[in-house]
N, C-alpha and C. Protein backbone atom coordinates (compact mmCIF):
# COMPACT_ATOMS: atom_id res chain seq x y z
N UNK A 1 0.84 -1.18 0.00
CA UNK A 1 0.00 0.00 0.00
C UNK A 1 0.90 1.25 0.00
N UNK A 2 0.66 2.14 -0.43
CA UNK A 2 1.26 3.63 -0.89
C UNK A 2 0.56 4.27 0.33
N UNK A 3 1.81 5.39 1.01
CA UNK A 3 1.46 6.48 1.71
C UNK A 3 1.15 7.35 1.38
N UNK A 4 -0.49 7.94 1.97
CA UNK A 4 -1.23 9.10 1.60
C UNK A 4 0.30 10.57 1.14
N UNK A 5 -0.30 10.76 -0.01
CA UNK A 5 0.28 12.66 -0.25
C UNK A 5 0.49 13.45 1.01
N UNK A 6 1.64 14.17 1.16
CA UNK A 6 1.21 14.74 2.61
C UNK A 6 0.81 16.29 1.92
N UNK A 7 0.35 17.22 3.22
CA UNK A 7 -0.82 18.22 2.81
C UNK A 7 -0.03 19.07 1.78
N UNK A 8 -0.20 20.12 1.17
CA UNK A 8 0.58 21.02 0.22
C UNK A 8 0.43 21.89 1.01
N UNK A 9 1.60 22.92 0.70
CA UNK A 9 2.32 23.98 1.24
C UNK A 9 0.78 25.48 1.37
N UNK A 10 1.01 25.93 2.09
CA UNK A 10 0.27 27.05 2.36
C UNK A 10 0.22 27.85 1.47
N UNK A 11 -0.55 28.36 0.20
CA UNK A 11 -0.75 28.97 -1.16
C UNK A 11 -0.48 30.48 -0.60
N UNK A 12 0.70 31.37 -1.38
CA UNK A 12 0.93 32.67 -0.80
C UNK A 12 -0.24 33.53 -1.19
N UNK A 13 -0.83 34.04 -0.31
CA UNK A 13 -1.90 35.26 -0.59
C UNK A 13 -1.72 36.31 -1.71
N UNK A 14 -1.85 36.65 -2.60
CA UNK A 14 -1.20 37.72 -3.98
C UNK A 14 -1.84 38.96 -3.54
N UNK A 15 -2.63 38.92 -2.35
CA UNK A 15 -3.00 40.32 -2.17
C UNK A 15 -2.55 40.55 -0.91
N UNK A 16 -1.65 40.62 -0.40
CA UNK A 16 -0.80 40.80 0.66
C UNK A 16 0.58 40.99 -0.09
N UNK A 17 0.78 42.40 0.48
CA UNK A 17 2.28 42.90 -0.17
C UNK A 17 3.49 42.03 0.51
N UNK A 18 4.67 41.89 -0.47
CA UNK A 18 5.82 41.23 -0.48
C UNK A 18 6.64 41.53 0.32
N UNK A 19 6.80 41.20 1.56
CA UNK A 19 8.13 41.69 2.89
C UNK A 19 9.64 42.51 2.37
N UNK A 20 10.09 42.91 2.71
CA UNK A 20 11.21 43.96 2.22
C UNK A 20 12.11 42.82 2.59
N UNK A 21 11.65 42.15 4.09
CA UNK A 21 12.93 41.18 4.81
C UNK A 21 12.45 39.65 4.60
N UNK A 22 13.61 39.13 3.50
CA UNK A 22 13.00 37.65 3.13
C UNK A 22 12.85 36.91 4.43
N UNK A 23 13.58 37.25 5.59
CA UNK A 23 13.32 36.41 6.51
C UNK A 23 12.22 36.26 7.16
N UNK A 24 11.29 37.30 6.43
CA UNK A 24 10.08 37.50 6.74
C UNK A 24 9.20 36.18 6.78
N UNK A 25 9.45 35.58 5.27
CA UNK A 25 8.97 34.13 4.74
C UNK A 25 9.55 33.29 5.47
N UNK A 26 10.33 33.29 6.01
CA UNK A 26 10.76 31.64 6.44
C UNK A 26 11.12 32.28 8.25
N UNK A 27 9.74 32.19 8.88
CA UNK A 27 10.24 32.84 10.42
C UNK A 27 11.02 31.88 10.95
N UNK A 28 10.82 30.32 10.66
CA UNK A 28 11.39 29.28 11.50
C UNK A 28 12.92 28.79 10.70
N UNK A 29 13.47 29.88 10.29
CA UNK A 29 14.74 29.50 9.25
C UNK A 29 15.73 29.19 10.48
N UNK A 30 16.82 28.00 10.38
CA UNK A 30 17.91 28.32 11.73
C UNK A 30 18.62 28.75 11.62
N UNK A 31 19.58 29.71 10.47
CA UNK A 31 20.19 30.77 10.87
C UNK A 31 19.64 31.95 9.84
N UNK A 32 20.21 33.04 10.17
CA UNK A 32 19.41 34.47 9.21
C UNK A 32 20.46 33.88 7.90
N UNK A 33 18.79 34.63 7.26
CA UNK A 33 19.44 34.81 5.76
C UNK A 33 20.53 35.91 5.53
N UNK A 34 21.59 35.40 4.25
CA UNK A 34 22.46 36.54 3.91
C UNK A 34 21.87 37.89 3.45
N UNK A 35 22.02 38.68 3.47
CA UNK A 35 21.78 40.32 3.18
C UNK A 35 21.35 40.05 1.44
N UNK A 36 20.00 40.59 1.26
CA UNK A 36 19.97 40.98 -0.36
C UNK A 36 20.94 41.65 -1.25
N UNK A 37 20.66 41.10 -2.59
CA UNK A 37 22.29 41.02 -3.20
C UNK A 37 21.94 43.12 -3.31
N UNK A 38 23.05 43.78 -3.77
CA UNK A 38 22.58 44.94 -4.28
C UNK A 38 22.34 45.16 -5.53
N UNK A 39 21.07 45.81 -5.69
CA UNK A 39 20.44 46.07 -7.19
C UNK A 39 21.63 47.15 -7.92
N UNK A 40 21.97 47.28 -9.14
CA UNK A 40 22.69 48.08 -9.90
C UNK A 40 21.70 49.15 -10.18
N UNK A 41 21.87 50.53 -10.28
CA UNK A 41 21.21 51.44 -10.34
C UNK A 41 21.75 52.15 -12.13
N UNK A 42 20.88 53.08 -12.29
CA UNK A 42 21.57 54.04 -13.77
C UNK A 42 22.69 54.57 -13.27
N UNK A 43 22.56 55.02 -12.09
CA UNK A 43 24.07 56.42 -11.65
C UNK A 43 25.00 55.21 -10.93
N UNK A 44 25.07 54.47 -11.22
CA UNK A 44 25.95 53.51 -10.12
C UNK A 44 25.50 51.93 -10.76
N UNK A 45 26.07 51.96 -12.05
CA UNK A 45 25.88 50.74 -12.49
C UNK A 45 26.54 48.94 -12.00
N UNK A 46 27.75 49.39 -11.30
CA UNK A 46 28.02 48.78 -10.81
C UNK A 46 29.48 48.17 -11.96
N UNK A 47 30.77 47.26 -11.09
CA UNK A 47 31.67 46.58 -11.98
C UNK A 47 32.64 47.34 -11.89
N UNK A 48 33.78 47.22 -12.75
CA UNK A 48 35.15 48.16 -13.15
C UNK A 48 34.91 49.01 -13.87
N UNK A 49 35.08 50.54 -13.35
CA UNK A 49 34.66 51.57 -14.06
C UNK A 49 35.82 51.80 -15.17
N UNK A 50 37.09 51.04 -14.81
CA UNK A 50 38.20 51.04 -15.68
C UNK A 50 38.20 50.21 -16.76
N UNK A 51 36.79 49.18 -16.79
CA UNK A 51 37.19 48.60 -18.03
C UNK A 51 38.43 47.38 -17.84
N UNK A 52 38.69 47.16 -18.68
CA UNK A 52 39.97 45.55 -18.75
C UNK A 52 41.62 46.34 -19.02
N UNK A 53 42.29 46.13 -18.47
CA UNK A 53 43.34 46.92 -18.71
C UNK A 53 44.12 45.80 -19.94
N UNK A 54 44.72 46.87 -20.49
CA UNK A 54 45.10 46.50 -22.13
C UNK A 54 46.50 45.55 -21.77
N UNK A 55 46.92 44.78 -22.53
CA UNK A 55 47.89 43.73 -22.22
C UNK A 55 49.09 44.49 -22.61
N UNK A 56 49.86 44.14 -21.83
CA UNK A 56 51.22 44.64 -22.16
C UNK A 56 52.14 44.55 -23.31
């Protein structure tokens, strides 16, 4: 005999706004999540502003 499906996950509400702090979603996580990556902006695109330096 096959063991019953167990229940499915709690369906996220779409009308309830999205937490700023992912740790928001997972309260019972055992250690904190790492810091959100940083978004690249227009004025601060992010990378080597120098470019690849030319080979010798």
């Amino acid at each position: 005999m096959v063991a019953p499906l167990p229940e499915p996950e709690p369906v996220l509400d779409p009308s309830q706004p999205v937490p700023d702090d992912p740790a928001e979603l997972l309260p019972d996580a055992a250690e904190p999540l790492p810091p959100a990556p940083i978004e690249a902006t227009p004025d601060d695109p992010g990378g080597d502003p120098g470019g690849v330096p030319e080979p010798a």
